[in-house]
C-alpha atoms as a PDB file:
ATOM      1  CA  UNK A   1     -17.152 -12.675   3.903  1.00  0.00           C
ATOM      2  CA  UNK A   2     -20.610 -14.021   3.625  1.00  0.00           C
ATOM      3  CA  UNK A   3     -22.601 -16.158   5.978  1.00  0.00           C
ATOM      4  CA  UNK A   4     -25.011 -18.964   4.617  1.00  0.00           C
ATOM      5  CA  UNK A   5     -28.065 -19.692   7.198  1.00  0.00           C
ATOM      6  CA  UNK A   6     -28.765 -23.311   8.026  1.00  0.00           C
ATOM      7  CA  UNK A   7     -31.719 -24.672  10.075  1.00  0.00           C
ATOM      8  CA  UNK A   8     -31.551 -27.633  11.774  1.00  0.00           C
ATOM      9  CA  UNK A   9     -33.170 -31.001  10.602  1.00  0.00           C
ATOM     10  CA  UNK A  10     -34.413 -33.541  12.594  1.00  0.00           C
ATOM     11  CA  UNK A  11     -33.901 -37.198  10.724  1.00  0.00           C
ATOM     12  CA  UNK A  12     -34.560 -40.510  11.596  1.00  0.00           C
ATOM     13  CA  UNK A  13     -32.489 -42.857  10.474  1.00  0.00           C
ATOM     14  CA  UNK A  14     -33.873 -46.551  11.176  1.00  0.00           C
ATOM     15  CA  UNK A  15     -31.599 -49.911   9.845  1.00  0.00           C
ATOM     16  CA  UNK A  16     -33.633 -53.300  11.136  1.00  0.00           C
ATOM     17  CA  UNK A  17     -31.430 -56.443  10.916  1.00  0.00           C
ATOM     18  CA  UNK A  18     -32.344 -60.041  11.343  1.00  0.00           C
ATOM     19  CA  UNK A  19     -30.219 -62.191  13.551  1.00  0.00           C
ATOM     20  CA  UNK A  20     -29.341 -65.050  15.618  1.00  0.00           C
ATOM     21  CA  UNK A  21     -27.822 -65.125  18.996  1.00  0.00           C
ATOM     22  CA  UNK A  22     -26.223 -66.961  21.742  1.00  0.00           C
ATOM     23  CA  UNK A  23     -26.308 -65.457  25.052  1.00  0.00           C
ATOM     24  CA  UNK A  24     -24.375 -66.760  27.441  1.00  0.00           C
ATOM     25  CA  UNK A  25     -24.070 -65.911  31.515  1.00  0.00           C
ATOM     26  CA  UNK A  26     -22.321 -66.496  33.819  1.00  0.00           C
ATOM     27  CA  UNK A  27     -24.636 -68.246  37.152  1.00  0.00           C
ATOM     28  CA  UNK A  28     -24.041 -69.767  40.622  1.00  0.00           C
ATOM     29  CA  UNK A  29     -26.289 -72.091  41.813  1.00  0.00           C
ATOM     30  CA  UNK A  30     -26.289 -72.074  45.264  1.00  0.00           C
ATOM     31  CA  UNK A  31     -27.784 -74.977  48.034  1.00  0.00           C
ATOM     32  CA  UNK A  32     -29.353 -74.659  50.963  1.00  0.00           C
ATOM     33  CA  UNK A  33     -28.055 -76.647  54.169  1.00  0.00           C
ATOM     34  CA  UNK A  34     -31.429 -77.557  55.133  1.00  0.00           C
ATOM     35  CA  UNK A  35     -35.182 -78.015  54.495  1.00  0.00           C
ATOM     36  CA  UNK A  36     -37.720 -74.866  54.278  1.00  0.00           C
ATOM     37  CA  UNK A  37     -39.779 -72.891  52.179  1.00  0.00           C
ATOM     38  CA  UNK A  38     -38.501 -70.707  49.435  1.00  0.00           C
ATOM     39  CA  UNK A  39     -39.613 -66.911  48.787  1.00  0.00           C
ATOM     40  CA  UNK A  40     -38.626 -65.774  45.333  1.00  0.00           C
ATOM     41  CA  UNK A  41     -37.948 -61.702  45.105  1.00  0.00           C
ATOM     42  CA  UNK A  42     -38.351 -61.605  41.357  1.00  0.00           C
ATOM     43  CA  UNK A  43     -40.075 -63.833  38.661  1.00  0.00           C
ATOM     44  CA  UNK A  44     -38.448 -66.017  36.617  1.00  0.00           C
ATOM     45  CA  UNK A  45     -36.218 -63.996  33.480  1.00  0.00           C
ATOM     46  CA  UNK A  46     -36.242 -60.796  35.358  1.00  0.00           C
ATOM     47  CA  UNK A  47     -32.849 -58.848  35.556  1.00  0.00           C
ATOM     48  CA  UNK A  48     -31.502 -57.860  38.896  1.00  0.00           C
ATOM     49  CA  UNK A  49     -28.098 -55.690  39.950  1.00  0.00           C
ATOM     50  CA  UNK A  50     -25.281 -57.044  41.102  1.00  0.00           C
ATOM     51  CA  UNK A  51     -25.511 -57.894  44.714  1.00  0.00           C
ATOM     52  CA  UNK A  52     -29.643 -58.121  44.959  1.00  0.00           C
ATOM     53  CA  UNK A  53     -31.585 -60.062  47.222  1.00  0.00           C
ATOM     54  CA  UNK A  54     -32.854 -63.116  45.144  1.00  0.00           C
ATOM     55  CA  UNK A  55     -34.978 -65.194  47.607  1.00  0.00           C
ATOM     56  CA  UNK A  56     -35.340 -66.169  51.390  1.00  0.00           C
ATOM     57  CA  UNK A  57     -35.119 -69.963  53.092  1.00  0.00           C
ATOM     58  CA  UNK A  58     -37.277 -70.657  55.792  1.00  0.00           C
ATOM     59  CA  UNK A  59     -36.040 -73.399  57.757  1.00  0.00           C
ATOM     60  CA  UNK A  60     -38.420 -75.979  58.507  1.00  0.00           C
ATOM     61  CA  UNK A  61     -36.442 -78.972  59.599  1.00  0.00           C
ATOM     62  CA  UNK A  62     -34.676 -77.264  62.831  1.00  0.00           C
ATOM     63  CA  UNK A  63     -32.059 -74.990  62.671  1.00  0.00           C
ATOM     64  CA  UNK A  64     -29.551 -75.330  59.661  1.00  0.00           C
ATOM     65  CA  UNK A  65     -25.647 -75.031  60.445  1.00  0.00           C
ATOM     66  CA  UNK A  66     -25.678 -71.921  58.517  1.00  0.00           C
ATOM     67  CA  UNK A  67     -27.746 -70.414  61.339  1.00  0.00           C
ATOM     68  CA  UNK A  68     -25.572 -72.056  64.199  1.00  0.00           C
ATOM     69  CA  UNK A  69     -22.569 -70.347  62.724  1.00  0.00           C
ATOM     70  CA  UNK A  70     -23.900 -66.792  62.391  1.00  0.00           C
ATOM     71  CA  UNK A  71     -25.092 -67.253  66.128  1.00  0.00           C
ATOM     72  CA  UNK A  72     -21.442 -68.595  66.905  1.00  0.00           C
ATOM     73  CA  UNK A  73     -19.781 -65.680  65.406  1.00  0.00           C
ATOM     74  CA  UNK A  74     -22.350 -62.810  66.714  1.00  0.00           C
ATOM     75  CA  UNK A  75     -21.511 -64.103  69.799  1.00  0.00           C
ATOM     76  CA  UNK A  76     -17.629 -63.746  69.175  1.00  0.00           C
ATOM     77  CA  UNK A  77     -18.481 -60.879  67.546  1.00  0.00           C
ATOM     78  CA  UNK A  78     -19.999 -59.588  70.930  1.00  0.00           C
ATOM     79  CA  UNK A  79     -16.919 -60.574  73.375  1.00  0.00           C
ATOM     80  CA  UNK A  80     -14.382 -59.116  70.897  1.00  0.00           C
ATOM     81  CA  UNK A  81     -16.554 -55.982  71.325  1.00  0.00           C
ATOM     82  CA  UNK A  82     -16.608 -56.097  75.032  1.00  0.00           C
ATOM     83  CA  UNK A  83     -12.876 -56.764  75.108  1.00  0.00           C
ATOM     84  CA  UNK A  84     -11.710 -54.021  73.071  1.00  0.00           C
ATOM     85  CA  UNK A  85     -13.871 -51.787  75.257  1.00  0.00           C
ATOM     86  CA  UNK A  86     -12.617 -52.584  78.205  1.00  0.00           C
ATOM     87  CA  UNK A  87      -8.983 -52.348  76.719  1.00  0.00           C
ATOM     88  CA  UNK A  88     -10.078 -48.777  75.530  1.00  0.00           C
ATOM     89  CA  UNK A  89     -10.810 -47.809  78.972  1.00  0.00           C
ATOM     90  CA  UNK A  90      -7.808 -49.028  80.724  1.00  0.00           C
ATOM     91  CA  UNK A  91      -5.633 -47.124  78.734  1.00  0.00           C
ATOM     92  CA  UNK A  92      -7.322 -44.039  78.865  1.00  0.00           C
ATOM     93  CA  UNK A  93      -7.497 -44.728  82.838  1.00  0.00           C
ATOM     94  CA  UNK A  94      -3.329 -45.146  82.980  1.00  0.00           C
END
């Protein structure tokens, strides 16, 4: 049995096509329940992952209801926390 010796070759292999295309994608527009000043994290056309940070709202015209209700539910947030220590306690105590 004889063996042939092969050296590798490095090719580039380049096909350029001309096209048209559609892109479509899938957005949410999203409003703000107030008046404020916008900061915009990226510029216009730039990509960003899933789940990024897109822009801040400063409130201007008082506080927006979207603000009341996070306060609301910290502060339920906070009782519900106090509670369940103090349940956590007692039964450890009995």
């Amino acid at each position: 049995m004889t063996f042939k010796v092969v050296l590798p070759e490095s090719t580039i292999i380049e096909d350029n096509v001309e096209t048209r295309a559609v892109i479509l994608k899938k957005e949410s527009l999203y409003k703000a329940e107030g008046n404020g000043i916008i900061d915009i994290a990226e510029t216009e056309g730039e990509r960003l992952a899933r789940g990024s940070e897109v822009c801040k709202i400063q409130v201007t015209s008082g506080e927006s209801n979207i603000q009341q209700e996070i306060k609301e539910l910290d502060e339920k947030n906070s009782t519900i926390k106090g509670h369940r220590k103090r349940e956590g306690h007692s039964k450890r105590g009995g």
